[in-house]
N, C-alpha and C. Protein backbone atom coordinates (compact mmCIF):
# COMPACT_ATOMS: atom_id res chain seq x y z
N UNK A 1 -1.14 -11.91 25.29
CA UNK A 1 -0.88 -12.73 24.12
C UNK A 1 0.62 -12.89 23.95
N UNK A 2 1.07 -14.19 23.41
CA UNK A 2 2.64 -14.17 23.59
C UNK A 2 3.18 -13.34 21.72
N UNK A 3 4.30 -13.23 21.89
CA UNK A 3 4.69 -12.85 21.01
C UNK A 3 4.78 -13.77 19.53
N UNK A 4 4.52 -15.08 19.81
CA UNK A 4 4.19 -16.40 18.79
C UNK A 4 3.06 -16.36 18.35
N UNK A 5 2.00 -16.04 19.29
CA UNK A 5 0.57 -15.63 18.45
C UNK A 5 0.56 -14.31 17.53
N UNK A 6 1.35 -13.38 18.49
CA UNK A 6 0.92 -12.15 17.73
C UNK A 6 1.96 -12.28 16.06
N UNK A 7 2.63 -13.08 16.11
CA UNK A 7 3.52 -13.58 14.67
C UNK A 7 2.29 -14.35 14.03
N UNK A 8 1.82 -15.22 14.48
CA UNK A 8 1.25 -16.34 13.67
C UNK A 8 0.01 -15.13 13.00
N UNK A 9 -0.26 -14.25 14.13
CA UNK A 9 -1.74 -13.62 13.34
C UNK A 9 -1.36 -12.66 12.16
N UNK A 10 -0.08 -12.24 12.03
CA UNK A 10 0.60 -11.48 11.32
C UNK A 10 0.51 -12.00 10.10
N UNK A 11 0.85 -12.99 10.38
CA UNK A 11 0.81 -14.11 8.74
C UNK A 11 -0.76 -14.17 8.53
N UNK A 12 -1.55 -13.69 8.61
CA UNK A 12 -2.70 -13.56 8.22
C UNK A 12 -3.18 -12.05 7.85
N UNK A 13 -2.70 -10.92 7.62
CA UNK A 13 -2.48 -10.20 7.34
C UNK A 13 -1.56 -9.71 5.85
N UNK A 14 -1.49 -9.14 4.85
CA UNK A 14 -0.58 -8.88 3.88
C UNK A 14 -0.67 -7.50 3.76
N UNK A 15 -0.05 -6.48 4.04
CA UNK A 15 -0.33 -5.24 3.52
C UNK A 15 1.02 -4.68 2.35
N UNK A 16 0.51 -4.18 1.19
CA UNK A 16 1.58 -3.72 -0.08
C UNK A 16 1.72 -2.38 0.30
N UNK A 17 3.12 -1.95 0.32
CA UNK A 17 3.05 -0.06 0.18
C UNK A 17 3.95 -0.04 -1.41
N UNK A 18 4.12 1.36 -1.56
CA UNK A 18 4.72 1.68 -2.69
C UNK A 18 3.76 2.96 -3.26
N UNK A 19 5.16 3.83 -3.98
CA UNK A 19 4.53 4.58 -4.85
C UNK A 19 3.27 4.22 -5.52
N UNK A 20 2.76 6.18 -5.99
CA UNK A 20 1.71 5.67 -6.82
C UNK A 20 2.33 4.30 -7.95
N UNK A 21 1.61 4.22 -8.73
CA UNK A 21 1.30 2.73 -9.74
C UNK A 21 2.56 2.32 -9.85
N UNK A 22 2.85 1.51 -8.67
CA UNK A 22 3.52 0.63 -8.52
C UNK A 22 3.35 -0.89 -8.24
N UNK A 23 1.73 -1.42 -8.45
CA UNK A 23 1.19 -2.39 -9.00
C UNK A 23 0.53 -2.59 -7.59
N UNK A 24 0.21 -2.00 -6.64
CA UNK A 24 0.00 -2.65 -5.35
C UNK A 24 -1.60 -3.24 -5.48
N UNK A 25 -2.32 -2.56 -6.27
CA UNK A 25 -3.68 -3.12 -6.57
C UNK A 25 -3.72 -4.71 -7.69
N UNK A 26 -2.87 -3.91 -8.16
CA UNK A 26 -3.03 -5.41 -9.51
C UNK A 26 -2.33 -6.59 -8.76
N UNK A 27 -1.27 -6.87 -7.88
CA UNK A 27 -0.71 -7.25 -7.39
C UNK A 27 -1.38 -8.20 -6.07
N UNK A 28 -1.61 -7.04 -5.41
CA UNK A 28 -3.33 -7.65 -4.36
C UNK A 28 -3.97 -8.01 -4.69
N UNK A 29 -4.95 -7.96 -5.49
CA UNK A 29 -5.65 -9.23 -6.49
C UNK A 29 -5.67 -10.17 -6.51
N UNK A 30 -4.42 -10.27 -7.31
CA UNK A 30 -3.24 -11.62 -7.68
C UNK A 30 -3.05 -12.25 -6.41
N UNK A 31 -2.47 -11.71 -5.76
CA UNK A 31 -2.11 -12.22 -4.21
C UNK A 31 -3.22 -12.93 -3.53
N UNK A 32 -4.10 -12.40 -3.53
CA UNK A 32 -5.77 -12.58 -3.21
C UNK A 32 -6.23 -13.61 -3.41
N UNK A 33 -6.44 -13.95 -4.66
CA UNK A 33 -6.55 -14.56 -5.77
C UNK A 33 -5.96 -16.37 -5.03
N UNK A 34 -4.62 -16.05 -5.25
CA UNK A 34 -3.46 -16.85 -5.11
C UNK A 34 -3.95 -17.51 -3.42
N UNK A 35 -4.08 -16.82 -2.62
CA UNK A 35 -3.97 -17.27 -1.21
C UNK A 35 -5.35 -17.62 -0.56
N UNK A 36 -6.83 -17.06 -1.66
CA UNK A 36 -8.21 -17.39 -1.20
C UNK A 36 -8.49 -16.75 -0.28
N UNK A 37 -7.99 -15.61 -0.16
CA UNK A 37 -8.14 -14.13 1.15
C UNK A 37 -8.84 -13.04 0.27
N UNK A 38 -9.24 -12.13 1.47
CA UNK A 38 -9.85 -10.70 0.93
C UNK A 38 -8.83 -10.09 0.28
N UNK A 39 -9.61 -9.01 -0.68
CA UNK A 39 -8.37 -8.51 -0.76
C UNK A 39 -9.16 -6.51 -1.14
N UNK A 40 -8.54 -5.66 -0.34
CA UNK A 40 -8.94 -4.02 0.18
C UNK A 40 -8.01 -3.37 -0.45
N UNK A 41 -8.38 -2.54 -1.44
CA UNK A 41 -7.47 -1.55 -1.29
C UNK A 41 -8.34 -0.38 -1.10
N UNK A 42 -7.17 0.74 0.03
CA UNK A 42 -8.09 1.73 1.13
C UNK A 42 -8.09 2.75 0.16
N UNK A 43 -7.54 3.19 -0.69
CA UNK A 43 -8.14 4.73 -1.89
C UNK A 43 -9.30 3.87 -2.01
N UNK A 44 -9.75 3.10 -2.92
CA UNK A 44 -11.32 2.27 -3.06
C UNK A 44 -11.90 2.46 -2.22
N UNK A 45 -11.63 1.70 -1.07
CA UNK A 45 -12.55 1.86 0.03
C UNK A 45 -13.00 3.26 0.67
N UNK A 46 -12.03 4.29 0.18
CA UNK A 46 -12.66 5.63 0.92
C UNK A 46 -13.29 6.32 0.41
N UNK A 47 -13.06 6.46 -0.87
CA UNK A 47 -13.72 6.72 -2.15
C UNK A 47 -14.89 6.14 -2.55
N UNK A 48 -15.47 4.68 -2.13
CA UNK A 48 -16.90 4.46 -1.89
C UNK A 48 -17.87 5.06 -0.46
N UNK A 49 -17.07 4.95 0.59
CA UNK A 49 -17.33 5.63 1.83
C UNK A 49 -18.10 7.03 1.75
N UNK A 50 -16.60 7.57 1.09
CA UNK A 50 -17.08 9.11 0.34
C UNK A 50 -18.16 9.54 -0.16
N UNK A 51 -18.50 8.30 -1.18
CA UNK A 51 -19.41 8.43 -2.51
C UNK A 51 -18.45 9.37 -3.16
N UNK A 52 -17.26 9.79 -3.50
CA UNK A 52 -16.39 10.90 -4.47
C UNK A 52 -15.11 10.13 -4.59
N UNK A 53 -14.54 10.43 -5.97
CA UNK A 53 -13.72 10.15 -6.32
C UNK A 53 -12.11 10.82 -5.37
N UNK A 54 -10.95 10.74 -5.37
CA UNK A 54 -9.97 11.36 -4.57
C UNK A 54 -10.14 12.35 -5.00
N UNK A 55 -9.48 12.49 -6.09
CA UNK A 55 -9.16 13.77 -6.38
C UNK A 55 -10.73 15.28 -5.66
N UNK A 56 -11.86 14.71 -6.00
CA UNK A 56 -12.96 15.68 -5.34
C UNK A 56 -12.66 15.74 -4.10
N UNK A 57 -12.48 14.81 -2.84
CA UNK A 57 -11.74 14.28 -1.57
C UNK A 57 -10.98 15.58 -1.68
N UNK A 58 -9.99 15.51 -2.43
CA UNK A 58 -9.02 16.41 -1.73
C UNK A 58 -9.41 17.85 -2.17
N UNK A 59 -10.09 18.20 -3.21
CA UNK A 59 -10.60 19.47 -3.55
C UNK A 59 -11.79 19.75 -2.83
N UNK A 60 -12.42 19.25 -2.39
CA UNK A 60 -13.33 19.75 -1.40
C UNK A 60 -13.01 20.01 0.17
N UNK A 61 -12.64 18.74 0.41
CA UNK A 61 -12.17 18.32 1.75
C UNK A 61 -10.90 18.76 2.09
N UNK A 62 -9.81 18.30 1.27
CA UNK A 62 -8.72 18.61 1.43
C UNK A 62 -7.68 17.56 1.52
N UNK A 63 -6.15 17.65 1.47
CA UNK A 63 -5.60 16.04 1.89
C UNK A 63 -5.55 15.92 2.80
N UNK A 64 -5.62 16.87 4.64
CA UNK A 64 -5.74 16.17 5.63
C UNK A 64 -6.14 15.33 5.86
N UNK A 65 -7.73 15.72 5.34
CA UNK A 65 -9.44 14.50 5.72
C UNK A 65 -8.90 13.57 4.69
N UNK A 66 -8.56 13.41 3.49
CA UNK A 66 -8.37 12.46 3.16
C UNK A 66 -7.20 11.60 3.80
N UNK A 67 -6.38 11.88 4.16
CA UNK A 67 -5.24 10.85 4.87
C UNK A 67 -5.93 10.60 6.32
N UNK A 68 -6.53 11.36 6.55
CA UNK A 68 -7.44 10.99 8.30
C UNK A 68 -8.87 9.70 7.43
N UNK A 69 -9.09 10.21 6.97
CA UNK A 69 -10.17 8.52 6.24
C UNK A 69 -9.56 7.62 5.89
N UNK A 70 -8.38 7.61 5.01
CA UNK A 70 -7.05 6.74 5.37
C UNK A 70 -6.97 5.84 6.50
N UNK A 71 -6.08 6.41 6.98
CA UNK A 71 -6.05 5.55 8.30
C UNK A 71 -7.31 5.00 8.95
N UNK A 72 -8.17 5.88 9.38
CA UNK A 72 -9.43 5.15 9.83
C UNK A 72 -10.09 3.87 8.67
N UNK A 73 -9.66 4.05 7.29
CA UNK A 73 -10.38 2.77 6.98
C UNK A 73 -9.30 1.47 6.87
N UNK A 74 -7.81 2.07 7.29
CA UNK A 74 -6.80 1.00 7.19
C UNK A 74 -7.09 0.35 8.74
N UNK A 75 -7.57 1.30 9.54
CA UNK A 75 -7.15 0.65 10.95
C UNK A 75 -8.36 -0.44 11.17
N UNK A 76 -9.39 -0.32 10.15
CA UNK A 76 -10.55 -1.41 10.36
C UNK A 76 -10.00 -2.49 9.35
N UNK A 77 -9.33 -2.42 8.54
CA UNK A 77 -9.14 -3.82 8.26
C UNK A 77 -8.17 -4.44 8.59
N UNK A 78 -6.83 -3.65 9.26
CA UNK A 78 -5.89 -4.66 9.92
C UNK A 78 -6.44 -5.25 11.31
N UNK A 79 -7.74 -5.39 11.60
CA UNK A 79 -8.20 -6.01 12.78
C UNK A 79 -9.16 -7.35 12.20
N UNK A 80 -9.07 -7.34 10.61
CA UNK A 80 -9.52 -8.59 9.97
C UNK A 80 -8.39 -9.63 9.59
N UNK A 81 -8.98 -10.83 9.37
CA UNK A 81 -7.54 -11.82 9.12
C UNK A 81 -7.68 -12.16 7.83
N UNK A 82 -7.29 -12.86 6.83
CA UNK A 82 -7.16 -13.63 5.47
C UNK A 82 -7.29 -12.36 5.03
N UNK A 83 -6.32 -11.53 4.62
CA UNK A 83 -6.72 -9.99 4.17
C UNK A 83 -5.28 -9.44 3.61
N UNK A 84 -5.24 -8.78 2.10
CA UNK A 84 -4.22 -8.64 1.34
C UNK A 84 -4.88 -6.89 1.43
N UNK A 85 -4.15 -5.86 1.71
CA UNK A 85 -4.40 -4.74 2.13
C UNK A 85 -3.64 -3.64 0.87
N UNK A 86 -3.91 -3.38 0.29
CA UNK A 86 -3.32 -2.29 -0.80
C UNK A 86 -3.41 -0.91 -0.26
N UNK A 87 -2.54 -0.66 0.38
CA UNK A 87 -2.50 1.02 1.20
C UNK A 87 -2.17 2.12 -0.35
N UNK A 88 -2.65 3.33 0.24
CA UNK A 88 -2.61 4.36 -0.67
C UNK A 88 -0.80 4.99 -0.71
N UNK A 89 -0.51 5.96 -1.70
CA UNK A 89 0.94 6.00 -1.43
C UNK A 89 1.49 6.52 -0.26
N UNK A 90 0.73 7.14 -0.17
CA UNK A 90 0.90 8.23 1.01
C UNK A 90 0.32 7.64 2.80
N UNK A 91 0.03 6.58 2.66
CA UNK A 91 -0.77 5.80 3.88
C UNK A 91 0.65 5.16 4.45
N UNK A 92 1.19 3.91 3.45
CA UNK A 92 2.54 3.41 3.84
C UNK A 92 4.04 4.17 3.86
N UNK A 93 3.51 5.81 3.61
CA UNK A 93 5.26 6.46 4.07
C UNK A 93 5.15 7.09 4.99
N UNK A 94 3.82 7.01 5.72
CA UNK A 94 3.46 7.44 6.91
C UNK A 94 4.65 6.39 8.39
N UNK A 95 5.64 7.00 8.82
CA UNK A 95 6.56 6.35 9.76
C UNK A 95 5.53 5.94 10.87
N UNK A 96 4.43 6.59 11.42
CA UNK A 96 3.53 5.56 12.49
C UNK A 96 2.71 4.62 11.53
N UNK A 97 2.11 5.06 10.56
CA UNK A 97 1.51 3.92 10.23
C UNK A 97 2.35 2.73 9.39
N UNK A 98 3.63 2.60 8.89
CA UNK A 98 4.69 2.01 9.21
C UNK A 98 4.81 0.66 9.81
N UNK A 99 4.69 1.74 11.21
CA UNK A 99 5.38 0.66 12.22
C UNK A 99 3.81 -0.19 12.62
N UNK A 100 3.01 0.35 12.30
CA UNK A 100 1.65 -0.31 12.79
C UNK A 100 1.33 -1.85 11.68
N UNK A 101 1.71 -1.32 10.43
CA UNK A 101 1.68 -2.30 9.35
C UNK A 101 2.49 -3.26 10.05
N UNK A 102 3.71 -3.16 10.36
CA UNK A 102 4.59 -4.02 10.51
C UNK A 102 4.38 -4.73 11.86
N UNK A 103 3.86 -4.36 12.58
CA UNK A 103 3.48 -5.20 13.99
C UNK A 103 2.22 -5.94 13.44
N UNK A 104 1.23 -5.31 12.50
CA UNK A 104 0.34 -6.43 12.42
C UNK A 104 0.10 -6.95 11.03
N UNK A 105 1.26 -6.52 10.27
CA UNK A 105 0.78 -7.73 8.83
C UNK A 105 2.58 -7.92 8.79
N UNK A 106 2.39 -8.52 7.56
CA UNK A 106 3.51 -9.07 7.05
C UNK A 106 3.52 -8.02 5.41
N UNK A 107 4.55 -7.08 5.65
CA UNK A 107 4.45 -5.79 5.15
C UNK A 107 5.70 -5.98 3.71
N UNK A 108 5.17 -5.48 2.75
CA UNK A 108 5.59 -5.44 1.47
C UNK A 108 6.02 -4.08 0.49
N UNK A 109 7.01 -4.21 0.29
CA UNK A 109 7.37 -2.47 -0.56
C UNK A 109 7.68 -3.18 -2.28
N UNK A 110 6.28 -2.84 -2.84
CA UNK A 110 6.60 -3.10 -4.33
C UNK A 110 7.65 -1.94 -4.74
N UNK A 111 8.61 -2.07 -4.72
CA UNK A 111 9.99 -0.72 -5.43
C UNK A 111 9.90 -0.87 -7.19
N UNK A 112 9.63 0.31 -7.05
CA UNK A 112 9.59 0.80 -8.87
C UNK A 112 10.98 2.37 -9.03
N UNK A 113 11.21 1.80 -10.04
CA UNK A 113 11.66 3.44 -10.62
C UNK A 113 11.24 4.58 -10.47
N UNK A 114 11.71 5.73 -10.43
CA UNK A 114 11.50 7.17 -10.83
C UNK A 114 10.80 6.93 -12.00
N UNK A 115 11.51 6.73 -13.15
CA UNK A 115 11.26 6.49 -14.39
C UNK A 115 9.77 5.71 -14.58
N UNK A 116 10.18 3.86 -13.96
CA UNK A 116 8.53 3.09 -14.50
C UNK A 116 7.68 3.95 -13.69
N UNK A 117 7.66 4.62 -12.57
CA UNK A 117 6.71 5.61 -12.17
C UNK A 117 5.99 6.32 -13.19
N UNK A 118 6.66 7.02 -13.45
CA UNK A 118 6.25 8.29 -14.75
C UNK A 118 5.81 7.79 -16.10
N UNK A 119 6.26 6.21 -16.24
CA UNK A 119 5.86 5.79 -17.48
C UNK A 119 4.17 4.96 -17.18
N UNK A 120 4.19 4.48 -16.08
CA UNK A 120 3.01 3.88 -16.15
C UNK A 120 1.47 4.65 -15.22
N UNK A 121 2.43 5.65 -14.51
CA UNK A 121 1.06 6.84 -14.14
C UNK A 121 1.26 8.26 -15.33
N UNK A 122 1.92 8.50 -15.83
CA UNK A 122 1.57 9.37 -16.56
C UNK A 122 0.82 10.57 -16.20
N UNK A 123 -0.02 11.26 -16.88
CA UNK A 123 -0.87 12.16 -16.35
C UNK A 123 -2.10 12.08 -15.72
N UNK A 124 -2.14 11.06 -15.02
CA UNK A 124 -3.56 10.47 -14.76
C UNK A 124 -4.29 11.64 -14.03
N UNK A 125 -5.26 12.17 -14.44
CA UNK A 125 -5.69 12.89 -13.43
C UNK A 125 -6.70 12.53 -12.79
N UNK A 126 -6.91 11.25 -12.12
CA UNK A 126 -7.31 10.77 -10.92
C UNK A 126 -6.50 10.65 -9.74
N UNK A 127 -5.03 11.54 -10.22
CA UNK A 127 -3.65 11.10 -8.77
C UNK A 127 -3.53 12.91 -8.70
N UNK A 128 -3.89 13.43 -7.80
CA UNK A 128 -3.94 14.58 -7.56
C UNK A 128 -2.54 15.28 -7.21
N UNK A 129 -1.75 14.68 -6.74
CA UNK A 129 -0.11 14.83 -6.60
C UNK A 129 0.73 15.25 -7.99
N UNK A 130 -0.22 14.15 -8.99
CA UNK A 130 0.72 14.28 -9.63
C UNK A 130 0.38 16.15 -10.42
N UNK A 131 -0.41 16.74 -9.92
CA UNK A 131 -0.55 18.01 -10.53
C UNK A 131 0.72 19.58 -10.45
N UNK A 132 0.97 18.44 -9.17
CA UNK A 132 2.64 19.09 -8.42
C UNK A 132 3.73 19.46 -9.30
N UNK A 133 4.58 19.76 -9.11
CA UNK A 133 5.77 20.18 -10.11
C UNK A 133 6.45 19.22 -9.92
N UNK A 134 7.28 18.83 -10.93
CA UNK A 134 7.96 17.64 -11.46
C UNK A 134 9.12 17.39 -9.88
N UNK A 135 10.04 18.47 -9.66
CA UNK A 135 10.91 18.74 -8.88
C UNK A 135 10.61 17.89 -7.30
N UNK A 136 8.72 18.81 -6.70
CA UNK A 136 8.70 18.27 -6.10
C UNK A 136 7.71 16.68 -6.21
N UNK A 137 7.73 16.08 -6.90
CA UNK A 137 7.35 15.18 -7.04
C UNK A 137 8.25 13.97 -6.76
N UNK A 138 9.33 14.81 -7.80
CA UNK A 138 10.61 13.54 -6.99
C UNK A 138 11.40 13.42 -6.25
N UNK A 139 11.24 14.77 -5.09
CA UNK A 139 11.38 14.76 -3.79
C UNK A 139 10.18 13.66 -2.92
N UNK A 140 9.51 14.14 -3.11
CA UNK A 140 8.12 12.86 -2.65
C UNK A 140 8.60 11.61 -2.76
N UNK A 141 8.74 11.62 -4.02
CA UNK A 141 9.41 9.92 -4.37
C UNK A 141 10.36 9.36 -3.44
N UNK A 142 11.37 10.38 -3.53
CA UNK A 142 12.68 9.81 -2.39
C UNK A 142 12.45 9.76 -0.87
N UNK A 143 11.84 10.83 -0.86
CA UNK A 143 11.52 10.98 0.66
C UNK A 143 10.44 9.80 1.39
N UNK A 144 9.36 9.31 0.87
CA UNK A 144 8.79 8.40 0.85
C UNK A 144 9.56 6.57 0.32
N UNK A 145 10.25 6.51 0.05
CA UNK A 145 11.25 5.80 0.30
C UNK A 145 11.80 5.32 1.26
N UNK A 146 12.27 6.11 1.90
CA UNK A 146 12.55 6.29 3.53
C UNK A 146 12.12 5.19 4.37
N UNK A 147 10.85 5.44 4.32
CA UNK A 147 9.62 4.73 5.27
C UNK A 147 9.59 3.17 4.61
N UNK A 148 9.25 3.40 3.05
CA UNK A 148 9.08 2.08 2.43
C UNK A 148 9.84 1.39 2.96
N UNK A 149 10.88 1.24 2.42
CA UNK A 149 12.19 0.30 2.76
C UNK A 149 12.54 -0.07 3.90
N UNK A 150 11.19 0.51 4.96
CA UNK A 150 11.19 -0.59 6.38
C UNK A 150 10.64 -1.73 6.50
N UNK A 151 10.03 -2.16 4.91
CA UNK A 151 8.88 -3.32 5.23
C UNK A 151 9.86 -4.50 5.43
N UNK A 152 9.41 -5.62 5.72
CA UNK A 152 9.90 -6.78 6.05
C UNK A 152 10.61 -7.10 4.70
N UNK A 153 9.74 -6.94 3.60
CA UNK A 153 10.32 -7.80 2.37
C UNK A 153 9.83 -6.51 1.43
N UNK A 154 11.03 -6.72 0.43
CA UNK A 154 11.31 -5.17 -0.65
C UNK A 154 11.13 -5.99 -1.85
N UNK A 155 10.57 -6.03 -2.61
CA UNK A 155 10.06 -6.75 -3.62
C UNK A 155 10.72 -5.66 -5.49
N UNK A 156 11.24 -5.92 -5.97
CA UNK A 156 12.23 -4.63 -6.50
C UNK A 156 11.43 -5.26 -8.00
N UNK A 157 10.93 -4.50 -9.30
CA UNK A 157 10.42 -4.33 -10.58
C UNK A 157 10.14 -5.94 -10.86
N UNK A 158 9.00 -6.75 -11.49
CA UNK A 158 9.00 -7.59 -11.87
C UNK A 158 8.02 -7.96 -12.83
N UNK A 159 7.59 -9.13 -13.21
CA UNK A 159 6.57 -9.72 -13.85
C UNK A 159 5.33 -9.61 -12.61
N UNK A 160 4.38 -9.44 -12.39
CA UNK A 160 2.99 -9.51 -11.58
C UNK A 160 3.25 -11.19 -11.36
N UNK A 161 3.73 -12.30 -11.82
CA UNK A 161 3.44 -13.18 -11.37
C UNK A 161 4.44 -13.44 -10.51
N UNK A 162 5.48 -13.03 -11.06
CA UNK A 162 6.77 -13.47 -10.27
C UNK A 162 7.16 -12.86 -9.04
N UNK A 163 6.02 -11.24 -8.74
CA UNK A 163 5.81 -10.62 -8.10
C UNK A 163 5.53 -11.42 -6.40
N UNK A 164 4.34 -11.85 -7.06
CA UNK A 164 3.36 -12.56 -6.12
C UNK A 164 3.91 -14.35 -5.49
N UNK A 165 4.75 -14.95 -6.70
CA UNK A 165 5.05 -16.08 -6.46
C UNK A 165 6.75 -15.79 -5.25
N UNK A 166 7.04 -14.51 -4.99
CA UNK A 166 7.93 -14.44 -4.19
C UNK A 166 7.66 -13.92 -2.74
N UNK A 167 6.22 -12.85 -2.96
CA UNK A 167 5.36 -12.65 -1.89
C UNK A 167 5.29 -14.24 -0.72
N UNK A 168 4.29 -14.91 -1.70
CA UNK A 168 4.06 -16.30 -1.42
C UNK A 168 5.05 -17.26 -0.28
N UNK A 169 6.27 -17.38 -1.07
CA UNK A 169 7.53 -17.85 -0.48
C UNK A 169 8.35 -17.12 0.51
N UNK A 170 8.18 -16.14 0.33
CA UNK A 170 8.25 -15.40 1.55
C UNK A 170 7.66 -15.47 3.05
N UNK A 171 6.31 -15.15 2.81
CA UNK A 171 5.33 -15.48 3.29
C UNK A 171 5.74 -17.26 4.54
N UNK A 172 5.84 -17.73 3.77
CA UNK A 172 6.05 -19.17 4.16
C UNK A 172 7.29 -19.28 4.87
N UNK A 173 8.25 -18.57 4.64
CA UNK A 173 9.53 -18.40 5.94
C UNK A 173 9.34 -17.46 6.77
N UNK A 174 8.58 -16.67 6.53
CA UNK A 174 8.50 -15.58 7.46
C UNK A 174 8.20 -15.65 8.98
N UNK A 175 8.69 -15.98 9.98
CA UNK A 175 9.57 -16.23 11.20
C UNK A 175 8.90 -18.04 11.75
């Protein structure tokens, strides 16, 4: 396959990373929505797989198996096309799965604050991380950063529409 196809199929692909609630679901939707594509996000999808919520996932199972169901349910849908992909936080700061996003979608880092982090996940206790100590939590944050900020396009705090209407345009120059 030349390297022009494997671009063109890329553009049929969208995958969002980013911290927890950093809109990548509400966002995919929208995006979804917007472009008349599927639209996956893989905590959902593993978590019906499961039949259990994460947080049980990782208290039973553990977070290995859960980041190993991860990937196995990311690697079945980047082999679908018209498809807006909402990875888990911990799926897109993964440096191989990374570079895998980026060879086959057209890869997105919604960037939020430390701060809108903490203000809009709060104590959720459906995010099992966040049960962690504050300290290392925002080591996580930074360190996972890292990885983010390899996507093609860094999309930095916005309105959800204005979010998506730059996705879009993007999208449309993108090589």
């Amino acid at each position: 396959m030349s390297q022009g196809n494997n671009r063109n199929k890329r553009l049929l692909r969208i995958s969002l990373v980013g911290f927890m609630c950093s809109g990548k679901t509400t966002i995919g939707k929208m995006l979804a929505k917007k472009l008349g594509w599927d639209f996956i996000d893989v905590d959902n999808e593993v978590e019906r797989i499961e039949g259990m919520s994460i947080p049980y996932i990782f208290q039973l199972k553990g977070e290995t198996y859960f980041r190993k169901k991860e990937k196995e349910v990311l690697l079945d849908f980047l082999n679908r096309e018209k498809i807006i992909i909402s990875t888990g936080g911990g799926l897109g700061a993964d440096p191989e799965i990374m570079n895998l996003l980026k060879k086959k979608s057209l890869t997105v880092w919604l960037k939020i604050s430390y701060e809108s982090f903490k203000k809009r996940c709060g104590k959720d206790d459906n995010r099992p991380l966040l049960k962690r100590e504050e300290k290392e939590i925002k080591n996580l944050f930074r360190k996972r950063e890292e990885t983010y900020k390899q996507a093609h396009l860094v999309v930095d705090e916005n309105s959800p529409e204005e979010i998506v209407r730059l996705i879009v345009n993007f999208r449309k120059d993108f090589y």
